[in-house]
Every structure is written in C-alpha cells, then in structure tokens.
C-alpha atoms as a PDB file:
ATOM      1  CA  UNK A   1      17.165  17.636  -6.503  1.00  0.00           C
ATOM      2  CA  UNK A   2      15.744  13.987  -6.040  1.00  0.00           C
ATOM      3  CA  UNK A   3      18.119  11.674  -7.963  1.00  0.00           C
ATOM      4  CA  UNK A   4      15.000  10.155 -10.031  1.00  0.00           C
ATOM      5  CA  UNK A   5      14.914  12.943 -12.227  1.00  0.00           C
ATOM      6  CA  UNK A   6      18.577  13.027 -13.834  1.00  0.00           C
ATOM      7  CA  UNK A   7      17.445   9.071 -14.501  1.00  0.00           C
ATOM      8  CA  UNK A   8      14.098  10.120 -15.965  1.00  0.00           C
ATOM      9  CA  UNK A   9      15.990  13.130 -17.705  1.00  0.00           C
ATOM     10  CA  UNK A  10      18.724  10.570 -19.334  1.00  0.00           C
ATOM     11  CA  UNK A  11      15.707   8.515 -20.711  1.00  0.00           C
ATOM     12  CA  UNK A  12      14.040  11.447 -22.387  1.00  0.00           C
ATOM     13  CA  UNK A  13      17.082  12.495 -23.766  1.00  0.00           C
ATOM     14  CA  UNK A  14      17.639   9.498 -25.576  1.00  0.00           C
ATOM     15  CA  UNK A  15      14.492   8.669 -26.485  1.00  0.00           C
ATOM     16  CA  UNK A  16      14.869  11.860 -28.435  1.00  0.00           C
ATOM     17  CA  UNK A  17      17.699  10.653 -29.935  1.00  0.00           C
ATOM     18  CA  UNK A  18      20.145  13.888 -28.414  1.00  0.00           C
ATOM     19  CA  UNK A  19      23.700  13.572 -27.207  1.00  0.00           C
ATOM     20  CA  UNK A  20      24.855  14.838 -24.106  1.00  0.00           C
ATOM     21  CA  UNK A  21      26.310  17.484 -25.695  1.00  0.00           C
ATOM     22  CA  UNK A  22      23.602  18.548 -27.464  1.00  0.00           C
ATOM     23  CA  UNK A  23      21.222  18.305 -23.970  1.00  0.00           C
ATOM     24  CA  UNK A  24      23.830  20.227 -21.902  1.00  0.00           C
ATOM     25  CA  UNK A  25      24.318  23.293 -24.854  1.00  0.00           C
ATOM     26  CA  UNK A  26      24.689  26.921 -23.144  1.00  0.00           C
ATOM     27  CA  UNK A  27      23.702  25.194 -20.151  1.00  0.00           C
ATOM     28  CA  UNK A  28      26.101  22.913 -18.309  1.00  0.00           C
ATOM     29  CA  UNK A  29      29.159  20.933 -19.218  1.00  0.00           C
ATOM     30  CA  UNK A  30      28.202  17.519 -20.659  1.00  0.00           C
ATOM     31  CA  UNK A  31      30.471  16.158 -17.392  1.00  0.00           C
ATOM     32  CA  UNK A  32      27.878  18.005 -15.297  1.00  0.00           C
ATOM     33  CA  UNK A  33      24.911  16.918 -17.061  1.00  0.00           C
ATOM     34  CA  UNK A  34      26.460  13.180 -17.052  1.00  0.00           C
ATOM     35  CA  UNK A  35      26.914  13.257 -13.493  1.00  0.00           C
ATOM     36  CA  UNK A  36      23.359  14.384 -12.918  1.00  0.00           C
ATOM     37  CA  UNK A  37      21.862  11.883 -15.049  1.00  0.00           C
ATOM     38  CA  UNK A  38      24.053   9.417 -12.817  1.00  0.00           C
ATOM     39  CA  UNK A  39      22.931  10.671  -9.555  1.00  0.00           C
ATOM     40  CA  UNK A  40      26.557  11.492  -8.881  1.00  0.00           C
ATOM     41  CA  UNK A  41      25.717  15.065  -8.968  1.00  0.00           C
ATOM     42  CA  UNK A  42      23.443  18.343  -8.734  1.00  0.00           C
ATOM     43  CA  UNK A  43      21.975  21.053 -11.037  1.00  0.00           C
ATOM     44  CA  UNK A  44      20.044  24.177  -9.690  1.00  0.00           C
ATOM     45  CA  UNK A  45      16.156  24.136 -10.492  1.00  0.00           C
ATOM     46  CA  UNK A  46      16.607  27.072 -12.809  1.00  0.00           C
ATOM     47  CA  UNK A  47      19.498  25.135 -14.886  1.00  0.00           C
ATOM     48  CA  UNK A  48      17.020  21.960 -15.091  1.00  0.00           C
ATOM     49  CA  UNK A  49      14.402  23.804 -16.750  1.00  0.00           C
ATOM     50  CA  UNK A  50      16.537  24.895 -19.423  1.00  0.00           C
ATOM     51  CA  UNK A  51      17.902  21.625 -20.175  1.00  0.00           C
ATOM     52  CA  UNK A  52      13.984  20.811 -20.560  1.00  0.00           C
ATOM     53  CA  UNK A  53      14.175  23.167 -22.913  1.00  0.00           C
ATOM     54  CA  UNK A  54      16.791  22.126 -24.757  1.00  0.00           C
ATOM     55  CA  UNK A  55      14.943  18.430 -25.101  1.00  0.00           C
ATOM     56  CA  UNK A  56      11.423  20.123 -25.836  1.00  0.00           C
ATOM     57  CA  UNK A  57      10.051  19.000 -23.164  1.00  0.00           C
ATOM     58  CA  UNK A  58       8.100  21.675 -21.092  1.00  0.00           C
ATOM     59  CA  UNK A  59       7.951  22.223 -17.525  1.00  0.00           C
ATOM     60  CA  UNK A  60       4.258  21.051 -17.021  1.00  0.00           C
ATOM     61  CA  UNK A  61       4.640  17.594 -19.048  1.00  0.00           C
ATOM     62  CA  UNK A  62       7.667  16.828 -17.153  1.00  0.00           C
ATOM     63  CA  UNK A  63       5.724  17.154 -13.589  1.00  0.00           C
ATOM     64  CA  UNK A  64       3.384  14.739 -14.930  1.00  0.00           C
ATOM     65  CA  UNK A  65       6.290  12.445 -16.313  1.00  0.00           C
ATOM     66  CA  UNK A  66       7.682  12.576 -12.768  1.00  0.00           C
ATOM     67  CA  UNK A  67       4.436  12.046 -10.921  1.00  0.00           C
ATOM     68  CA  UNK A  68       4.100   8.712 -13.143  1.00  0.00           C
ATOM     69  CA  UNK A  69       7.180   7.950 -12.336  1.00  0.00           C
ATOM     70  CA  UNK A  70       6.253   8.081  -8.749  1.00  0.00           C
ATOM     71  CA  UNK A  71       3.502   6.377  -8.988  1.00  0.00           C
ATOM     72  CA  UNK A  72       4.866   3.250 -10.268  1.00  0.00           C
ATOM     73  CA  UNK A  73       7.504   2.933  -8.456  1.00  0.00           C
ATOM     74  CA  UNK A  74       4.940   3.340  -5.040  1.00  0.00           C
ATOM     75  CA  UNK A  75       2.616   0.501  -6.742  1.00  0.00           C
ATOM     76  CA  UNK A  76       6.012  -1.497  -7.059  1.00  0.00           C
ATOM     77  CA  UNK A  77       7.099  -0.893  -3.592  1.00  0.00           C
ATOM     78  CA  UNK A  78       3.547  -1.748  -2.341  1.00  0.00           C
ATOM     79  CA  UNK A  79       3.798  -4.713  -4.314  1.00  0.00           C
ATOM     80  CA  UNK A  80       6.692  -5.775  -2.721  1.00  0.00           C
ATOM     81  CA  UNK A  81       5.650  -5.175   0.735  1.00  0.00           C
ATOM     82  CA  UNK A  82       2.347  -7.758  -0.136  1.00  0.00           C
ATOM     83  CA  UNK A  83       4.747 -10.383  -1.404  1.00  0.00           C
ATOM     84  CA  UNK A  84       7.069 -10.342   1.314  1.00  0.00           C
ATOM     85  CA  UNK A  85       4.534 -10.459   3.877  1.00  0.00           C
ATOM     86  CA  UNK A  86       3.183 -13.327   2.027  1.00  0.00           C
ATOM     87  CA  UNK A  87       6.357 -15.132   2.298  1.00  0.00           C
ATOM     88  CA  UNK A  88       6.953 -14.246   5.613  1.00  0.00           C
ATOM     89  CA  UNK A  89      10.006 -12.526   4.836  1.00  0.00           C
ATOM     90  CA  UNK A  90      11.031  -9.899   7.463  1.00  0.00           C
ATOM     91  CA  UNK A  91      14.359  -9.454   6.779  1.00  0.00           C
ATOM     92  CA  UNK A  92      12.754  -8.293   2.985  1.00  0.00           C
ATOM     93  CA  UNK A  93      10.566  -5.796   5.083  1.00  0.00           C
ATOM     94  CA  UNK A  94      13.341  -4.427   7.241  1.00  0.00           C
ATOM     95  CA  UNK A  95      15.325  -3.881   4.261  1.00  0.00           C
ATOM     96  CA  UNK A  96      12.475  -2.530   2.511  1.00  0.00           C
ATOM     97  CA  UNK A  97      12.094  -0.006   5.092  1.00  0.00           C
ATOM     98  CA  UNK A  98      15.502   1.465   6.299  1.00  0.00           C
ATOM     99  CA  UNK A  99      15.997   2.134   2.513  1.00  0.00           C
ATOM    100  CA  UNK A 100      12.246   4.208   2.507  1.00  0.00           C
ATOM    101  CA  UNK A 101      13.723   5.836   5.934  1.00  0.00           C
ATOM    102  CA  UNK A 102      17.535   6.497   4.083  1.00  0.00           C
ATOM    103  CA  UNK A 103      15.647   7.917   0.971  1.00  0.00           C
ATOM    104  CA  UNK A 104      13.128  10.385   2.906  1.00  0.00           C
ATOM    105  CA  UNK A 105      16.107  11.858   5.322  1.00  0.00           C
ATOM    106  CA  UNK A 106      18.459  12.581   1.885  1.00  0.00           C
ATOM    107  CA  UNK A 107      15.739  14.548   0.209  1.00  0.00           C
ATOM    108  CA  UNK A 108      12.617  15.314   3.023  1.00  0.00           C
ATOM    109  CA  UNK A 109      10.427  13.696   0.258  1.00  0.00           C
ATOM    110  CA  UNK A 110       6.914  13.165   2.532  1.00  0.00           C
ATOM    111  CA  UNK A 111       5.584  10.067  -0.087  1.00  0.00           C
ATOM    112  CA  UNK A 112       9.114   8.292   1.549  1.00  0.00           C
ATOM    113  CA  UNK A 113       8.256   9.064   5.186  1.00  0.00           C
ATOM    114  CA  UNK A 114       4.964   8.304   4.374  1.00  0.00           C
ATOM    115  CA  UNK A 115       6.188   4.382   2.921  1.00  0.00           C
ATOM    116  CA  UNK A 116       8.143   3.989   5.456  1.00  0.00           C
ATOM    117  CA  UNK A 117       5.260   4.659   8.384  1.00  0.00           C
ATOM    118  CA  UNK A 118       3.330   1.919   6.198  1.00  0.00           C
ATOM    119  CA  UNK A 119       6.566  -0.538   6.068  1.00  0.00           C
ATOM    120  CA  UNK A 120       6.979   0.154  10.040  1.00  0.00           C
ATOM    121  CA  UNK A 121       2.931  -0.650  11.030  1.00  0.00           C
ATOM    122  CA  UNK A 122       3.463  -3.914   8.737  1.00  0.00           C
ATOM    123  CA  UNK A 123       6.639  -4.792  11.201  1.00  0.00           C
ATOM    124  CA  UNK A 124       4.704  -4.046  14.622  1.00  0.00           C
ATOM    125  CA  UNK A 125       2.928  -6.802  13.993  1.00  0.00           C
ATOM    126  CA  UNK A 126       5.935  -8.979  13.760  1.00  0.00           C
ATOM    127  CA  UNK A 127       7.335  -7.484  16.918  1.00  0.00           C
ATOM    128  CA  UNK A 128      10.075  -4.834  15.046  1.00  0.00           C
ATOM    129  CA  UNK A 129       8.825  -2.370  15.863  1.00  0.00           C
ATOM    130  CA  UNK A 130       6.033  -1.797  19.209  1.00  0.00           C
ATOM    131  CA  UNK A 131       4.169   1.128  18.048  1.00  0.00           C
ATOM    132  CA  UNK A 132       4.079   4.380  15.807  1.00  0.00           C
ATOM    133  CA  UNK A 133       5.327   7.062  17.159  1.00  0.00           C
ATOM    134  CA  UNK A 134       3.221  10.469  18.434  1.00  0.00           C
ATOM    135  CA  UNK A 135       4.557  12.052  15.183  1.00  0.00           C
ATOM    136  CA  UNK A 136       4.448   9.527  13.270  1.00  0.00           C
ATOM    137  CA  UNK A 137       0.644   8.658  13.969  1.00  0.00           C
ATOM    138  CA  UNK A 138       0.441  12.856  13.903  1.00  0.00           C
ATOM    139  CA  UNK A 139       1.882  12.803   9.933  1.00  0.00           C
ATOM    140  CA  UNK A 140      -0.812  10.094   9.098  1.00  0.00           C
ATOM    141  CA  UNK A 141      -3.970  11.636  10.544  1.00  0.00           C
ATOM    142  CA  UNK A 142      -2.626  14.706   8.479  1.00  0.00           C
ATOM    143  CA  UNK A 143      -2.491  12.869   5.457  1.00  0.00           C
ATOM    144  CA  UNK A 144      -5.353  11.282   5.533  1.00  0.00           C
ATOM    145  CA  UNK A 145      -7.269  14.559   6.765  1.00  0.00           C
ATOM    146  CA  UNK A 146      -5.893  16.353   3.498  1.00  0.00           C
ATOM    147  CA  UNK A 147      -7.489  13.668   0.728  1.00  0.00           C
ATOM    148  CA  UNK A 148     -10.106  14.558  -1.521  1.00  0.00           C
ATOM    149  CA  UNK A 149     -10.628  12.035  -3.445  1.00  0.00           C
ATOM    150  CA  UNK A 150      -9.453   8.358  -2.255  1.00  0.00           C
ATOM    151  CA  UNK A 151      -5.906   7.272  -5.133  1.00  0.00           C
ATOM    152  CA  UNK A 152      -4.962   3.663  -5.034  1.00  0.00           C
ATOM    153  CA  UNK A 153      -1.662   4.695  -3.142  1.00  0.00           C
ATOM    154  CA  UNK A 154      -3.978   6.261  -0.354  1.00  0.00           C
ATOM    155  CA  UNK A 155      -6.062   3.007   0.217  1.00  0.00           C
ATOM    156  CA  UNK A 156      -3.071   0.709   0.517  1.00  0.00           C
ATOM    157  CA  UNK A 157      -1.536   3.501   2.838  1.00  0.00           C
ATOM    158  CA  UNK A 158      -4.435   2.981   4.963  1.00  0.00           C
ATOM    159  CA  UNK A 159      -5.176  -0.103   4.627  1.00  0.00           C
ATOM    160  CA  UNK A 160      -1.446  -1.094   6.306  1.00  0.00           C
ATOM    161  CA  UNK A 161      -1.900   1.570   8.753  1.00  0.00           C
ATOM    162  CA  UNK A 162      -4.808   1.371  10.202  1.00  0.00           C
ATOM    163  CA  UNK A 163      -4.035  -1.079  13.225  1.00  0.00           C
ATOM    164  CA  UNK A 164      -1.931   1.642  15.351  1.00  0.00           C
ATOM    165  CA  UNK A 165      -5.299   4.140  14.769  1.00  0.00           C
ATOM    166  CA  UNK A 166      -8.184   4.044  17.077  1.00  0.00           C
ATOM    167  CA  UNK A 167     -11.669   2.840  16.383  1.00  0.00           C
ATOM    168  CA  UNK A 168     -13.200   6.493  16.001  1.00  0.00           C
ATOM    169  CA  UNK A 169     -10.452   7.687  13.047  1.00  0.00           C
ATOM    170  CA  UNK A 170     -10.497   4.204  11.341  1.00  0.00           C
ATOM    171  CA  UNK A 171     -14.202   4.130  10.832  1.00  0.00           C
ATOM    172  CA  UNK A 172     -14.192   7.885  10.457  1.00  0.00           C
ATOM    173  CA  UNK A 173     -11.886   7.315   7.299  1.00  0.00           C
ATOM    174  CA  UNK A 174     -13.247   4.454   6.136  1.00  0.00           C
ATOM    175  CA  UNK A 175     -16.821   5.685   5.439  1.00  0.00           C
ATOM    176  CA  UNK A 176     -14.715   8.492   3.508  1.00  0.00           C
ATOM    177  CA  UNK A 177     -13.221   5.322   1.314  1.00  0.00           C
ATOM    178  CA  UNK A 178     -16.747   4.172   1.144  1.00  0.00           C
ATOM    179  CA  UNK A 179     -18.566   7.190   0.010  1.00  0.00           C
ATOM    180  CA  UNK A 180     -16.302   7.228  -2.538  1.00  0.00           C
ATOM    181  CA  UNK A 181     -15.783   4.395  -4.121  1.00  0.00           C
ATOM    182  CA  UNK A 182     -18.509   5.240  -6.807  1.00  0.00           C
ATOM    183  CA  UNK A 183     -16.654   6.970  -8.794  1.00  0.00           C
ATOM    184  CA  UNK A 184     -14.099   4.369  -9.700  1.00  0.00           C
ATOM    185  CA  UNK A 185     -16.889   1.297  -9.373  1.00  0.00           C
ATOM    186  CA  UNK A 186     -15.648   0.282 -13.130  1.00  0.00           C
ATOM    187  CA  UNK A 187     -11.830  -0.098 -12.088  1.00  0.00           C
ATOM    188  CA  UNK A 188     -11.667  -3.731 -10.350  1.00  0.00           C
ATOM    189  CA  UNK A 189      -8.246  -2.927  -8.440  1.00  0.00           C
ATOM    190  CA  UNK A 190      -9.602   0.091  -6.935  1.00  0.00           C
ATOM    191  CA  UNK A 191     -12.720  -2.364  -5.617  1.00  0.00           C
ATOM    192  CA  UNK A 192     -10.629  -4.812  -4.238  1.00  0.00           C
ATOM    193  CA  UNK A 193      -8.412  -2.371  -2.576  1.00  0.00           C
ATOM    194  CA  UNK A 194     -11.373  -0.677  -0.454  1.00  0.00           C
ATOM    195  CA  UNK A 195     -12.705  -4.436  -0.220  1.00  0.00           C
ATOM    196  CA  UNK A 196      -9.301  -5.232   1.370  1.00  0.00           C
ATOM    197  CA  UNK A 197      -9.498  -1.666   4.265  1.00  0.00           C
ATOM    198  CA  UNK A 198     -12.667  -3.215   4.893  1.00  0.00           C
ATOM    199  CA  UNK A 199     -11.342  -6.779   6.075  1.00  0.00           C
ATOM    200  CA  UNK A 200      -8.310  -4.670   7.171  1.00  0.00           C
ATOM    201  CA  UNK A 201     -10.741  -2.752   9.543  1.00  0.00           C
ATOM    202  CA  UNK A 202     -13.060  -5.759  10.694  1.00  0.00           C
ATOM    203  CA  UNK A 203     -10.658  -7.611  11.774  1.00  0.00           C
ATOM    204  CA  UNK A 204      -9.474  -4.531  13.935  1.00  0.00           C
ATOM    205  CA  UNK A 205     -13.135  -3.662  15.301  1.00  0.00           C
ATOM    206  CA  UNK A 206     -12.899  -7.661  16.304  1.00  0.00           C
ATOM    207  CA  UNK A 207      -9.827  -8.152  18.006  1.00  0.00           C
ATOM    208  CA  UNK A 208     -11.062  -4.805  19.654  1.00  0.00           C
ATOM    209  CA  UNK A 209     -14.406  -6.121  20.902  1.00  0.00           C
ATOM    210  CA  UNK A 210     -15.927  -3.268  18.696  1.00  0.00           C
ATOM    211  CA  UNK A 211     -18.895  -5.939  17.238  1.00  0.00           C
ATOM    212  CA  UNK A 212     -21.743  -4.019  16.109  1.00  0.00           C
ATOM    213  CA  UNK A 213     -19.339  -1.511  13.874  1.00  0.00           C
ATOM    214  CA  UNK A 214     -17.558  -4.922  12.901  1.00  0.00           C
ATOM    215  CA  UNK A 215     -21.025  -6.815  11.444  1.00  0.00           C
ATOM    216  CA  UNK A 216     -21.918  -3.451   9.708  1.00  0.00           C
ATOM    217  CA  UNK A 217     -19.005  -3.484   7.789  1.00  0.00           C
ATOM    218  CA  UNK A 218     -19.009  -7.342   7.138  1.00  0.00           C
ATOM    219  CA  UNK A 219     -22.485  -6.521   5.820  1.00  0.00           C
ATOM    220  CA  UNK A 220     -20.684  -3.668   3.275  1.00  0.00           C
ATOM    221  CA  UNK A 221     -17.864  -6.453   2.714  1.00  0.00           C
ATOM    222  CA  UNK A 222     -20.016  -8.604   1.590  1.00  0.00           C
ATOM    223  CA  UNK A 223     -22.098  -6.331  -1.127  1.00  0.00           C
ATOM    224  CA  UNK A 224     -19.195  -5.396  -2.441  1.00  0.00           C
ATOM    225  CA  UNK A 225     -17.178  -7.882  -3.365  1.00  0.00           C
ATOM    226  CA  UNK A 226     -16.858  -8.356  -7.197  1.00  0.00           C
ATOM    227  CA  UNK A 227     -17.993 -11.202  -8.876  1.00  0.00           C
ATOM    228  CA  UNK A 228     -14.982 -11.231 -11.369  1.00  0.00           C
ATOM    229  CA  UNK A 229     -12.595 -11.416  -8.062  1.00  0.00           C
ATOM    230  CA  UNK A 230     -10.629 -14.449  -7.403  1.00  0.00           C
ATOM    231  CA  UNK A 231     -10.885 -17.056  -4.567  1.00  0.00           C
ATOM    232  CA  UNK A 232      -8.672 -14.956  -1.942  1.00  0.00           C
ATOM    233  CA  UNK A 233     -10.579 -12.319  -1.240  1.00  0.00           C
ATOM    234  CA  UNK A 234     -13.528 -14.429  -1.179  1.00  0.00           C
ATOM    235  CA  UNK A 235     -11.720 -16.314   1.513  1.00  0.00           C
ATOM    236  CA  UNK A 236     -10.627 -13.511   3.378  1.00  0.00           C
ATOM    237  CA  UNK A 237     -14.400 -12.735   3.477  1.00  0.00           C
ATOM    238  CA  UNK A 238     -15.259 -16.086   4.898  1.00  0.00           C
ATOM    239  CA  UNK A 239     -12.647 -15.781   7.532  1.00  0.00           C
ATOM    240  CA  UNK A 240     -13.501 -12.618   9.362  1.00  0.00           C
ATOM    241  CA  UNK A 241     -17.054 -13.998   9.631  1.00  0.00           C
ATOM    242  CA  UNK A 242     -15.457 -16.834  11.182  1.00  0.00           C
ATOM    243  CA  UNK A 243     -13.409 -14.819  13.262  1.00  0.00           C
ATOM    244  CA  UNK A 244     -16.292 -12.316  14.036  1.00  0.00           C
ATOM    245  CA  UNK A 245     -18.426 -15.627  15.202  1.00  0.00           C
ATOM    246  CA  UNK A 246     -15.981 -17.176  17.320  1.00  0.00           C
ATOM    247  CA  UNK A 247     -15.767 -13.705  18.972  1.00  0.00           C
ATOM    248  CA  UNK A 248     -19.403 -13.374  19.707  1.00  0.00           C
ATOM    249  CA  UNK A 249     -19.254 -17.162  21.067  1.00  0.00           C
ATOM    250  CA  UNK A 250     -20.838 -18.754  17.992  1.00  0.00           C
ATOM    251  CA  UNK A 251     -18.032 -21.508  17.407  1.00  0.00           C
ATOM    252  CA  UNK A 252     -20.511 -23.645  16.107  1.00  0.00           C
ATOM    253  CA  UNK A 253     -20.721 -21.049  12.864  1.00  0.00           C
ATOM    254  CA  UNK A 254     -17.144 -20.521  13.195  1.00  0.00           C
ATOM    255  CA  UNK A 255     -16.480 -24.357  12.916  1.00  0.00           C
ATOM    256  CA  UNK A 256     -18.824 -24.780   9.723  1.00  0.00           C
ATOM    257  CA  UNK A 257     -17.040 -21.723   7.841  1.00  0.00           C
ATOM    258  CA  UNK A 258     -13.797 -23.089   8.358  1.00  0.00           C
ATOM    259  CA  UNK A 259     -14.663 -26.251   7.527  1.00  0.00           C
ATOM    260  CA  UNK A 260     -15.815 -25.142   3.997  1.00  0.00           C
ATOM    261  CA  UNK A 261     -12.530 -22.899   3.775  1.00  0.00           C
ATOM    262  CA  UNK A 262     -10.702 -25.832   4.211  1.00  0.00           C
ATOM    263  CA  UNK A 263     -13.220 -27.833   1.333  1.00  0.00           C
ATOM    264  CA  UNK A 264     -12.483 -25.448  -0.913  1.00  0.00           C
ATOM    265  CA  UNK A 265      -8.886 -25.878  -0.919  1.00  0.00           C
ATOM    266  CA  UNK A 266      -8.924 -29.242  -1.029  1.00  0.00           C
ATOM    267  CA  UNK A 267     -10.504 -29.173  -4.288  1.00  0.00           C
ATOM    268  CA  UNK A 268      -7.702 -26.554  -5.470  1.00  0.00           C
ATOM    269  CA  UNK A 269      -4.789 -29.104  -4.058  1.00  0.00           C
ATOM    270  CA  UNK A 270      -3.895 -25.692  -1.834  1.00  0.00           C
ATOM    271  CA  UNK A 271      -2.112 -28.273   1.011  1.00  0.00           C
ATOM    272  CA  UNK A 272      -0.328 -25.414   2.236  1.00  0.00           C
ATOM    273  CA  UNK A 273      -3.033 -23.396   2.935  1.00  0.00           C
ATOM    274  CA  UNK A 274      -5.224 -26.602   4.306  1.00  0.00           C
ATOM    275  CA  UNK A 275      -2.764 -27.271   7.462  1.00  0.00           C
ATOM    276  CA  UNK A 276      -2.711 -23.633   8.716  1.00  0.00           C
ATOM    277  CA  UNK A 277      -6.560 -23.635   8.084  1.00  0.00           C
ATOM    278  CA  UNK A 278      -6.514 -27.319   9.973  1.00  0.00           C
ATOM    279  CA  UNK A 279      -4.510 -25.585  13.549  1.00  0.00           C
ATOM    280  CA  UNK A 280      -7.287 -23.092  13.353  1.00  0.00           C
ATOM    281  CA  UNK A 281     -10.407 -25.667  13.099  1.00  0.00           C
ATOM    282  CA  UNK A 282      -9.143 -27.902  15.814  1.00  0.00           C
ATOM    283  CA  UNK A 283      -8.026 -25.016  18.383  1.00  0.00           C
ATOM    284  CA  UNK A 284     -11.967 -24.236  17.818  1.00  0.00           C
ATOM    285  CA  UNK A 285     -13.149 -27.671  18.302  1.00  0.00           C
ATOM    286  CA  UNK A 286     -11.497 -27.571  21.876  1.00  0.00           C
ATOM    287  CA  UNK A 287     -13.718 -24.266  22.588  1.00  0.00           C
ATOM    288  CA  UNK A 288     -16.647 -26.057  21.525  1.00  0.00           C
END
C-alpha cells in the first residue's frame, strides 16, 4: 500500500483526537498501526478499511481525501520543476526525477511514471537525456488518448511533453485542450496553462518549419490571453512572434519586437532579463 496513506491516516486520526490504541482496536496492534502510519510497514486493504472504520471515516471520503492529496502534491512537484528550470538548476531536475522514477518502481503508481516522463522531456533539452523512449512516448499517447475532460495536471503534462511528439499528435491534442477550455474560462490558472501548450506548441511548429499551423495558433494565443495576466506571458507572446518572424525571414519585425521586449524591461529595472534579450537582438542585427 502506497506509503502516503498511513501519513494521511495518522493525520485523520489525530485530527479526531483518537489514540493509537483506540485507531488500531480489534484490528491491529498499535506497533503495527504505528509502523504503518510511519511508512515502516504494511496493512492488507481489508485491515485498512476497518481502521477507517474505527476513525468514521468511510471508504468513499477517504478516496477523495487521497486523490487531494495527490493532487497537491503533483501541483507542488510541477511547481518545482518550473522553478528549477527557471534557475537553471539541473542537478534540482535530476534529483527531482530519479526520486519520481524510485517512487513509481516501489509501488507501479502510473501518475509517478507519468512525472517522471515529464521530468525526463524537461532534461532532453538540456542534453540528459536524448529522447523518450518507444514506451515511454507509447504510455503518453495512451494517456492523453484516455482524457475526457482536460485537469490542470493533464495540461502541464503536456505542455512539458510535447517536444518528443510529432506535429500530427501535438496539434491533434491541442485542439482537444482548445475545445475545451470553455468550460473552465472563469478559472485564470487553467487559462494560462492552455495559453502556455499553446506557446509550448508554436515554438515546436517553428523550430519545425511547420509555419502556417504555427501563425494559426499565434492567432488563438493571442485571443486568449487574459487581461488580468501578468507581464510574462505577455512576453512569451511577443517572443514567439519574434521567433516565428525571424523564421519566415522578416528580421526586420523580429528586430522591432525585441526591441520593445527589451523597453519594457527597462522600465521594470529587469537587467537580468535585458542582457539575454540584448545577445538575441544583436545576433539578429547581423542577419539583417
């Protein structure tokens, strides 16, 4: 039994104010029930279920205790991988994902093999890793086949992924993302996650030579983008236009974007952005 629940049991327990004698009752020693709580031992699945009962706690409400659970620490993890990315720490990212690999091979969990296929397409592009493998890519396209409606946790799956797909599945899943992305227009996150697989995916169908599927989505991009969002993603925007332009041999466009990018940050006192922005303007100069 995953180790998460004797920790989520424990909490329940004494939030309820019971001992572990009184959890453990005509059901296991309180040793045993210590050592689960620990994650120092097991319990069979019938055994749990009566120490549910013995906290009043039914089986149903503790699935959806646990799939919390789950969730948050997935939005944590996912949060982590951003930051260290950001940073540029890839010994953070190794780490990160030889301890998603160790998880998934002591308890087959799928949500672990699938964080850990994210974690891995996230270190291919810092030469790790060189590619997914067959079963690997095979897991994904089965994942992503199976969703019916688009979670949070799917979209940032994706959205890391999608650079070891080809052009067909990306854009195949995408307009999935797209289509339904009505029914959580109110949430902002969930907007700025799709608006993120789309400048995930443009800058793909660029670097791919894919242009006319590119400017489409730029076009969605665009629409989309909340007003209430901050100045990133509004720069992330500006940038695959850029990128998109200098592509199709408009450097001229290219120059003028980037040139504004780098405006804007002066006004913000962003230096550290402004000299990476700076390599990019003049390597364009020298093209024009």
């Amino acid at each position: 039994m995953n180790k998460d629940i004797g920790q989520i049991f424990k909490k329940f327990r004494k939030e309820k104010g019971l001992t572990l004698e009184q959890a453990s009752k005509g059901v296991v020693s309180t040793s045993q029930l210590s050592h689960f709580e620990r994650g120092a031992g097991d319990i069979t699945v019938k055994k749990f279920f009566l120490l549910l009962e013995n906290i009043s706690i039914s089986e149903i409400e503790f699935s959806q205790i646990l799939r919390d659970y789950q969730q948050d620490k997935d939005r944590i993890l996912f949060q982590m991988i951003g930051k260290f990315e950001e940073s540029g720490d890839i010994d953070g990212l190794v780490n990160l994902y030889n301890n998603e690999q160790y998880m998934y091979l002591e308890s087959s969990n799928k949500q672990k093999l699938l964080n850990s296929i994210a974690i891995k397409s996230v270190l291919i592009r810092y030469g790790k890793f060189n590619k997914l493998t067959s079963m690997e890519i095979e897991v994904l396209e089965d994942y992503f086949y199976k969703i019916e409606v688009w979670s949070k946790i799917n979209i940032k799956i994706f959205s890391l992924c999608l650079l070891e797909l080809d052009s067909k599945t990306i854009c195949f899943y995408l307009d999935d993302i797209l289509d339904q992305k009505v029914i959580n227009n109110q949430d902002l996150e969930y907007i700025e996650l799709i608006a993120v697989a789309l400048r995930n995916t443009i800058y793909v169908l660029t670097e791919r030579h894919k242009f006319s599927s590119a400017q489409l989505y730029m076009k969605k991009f665009k629409e989309m983008i909340p007003k209430e969002v901050g100045l990133g993603l509004r720069v992330s925007y500006a940038i695959q236009e850029a990128n998109l332009f200098e592509k199709l041999g408009e450097i001229d466009k290219a120059i003028t974007i980037f040139q504004n990018i780098i405006n804007c940050y002066e006004s913000f006192d962003m230096k550290d952005r402004i000299d990476i922005l700076k390599d990019e303007l003049k390597k364009l100069r020298k093209k024009s």
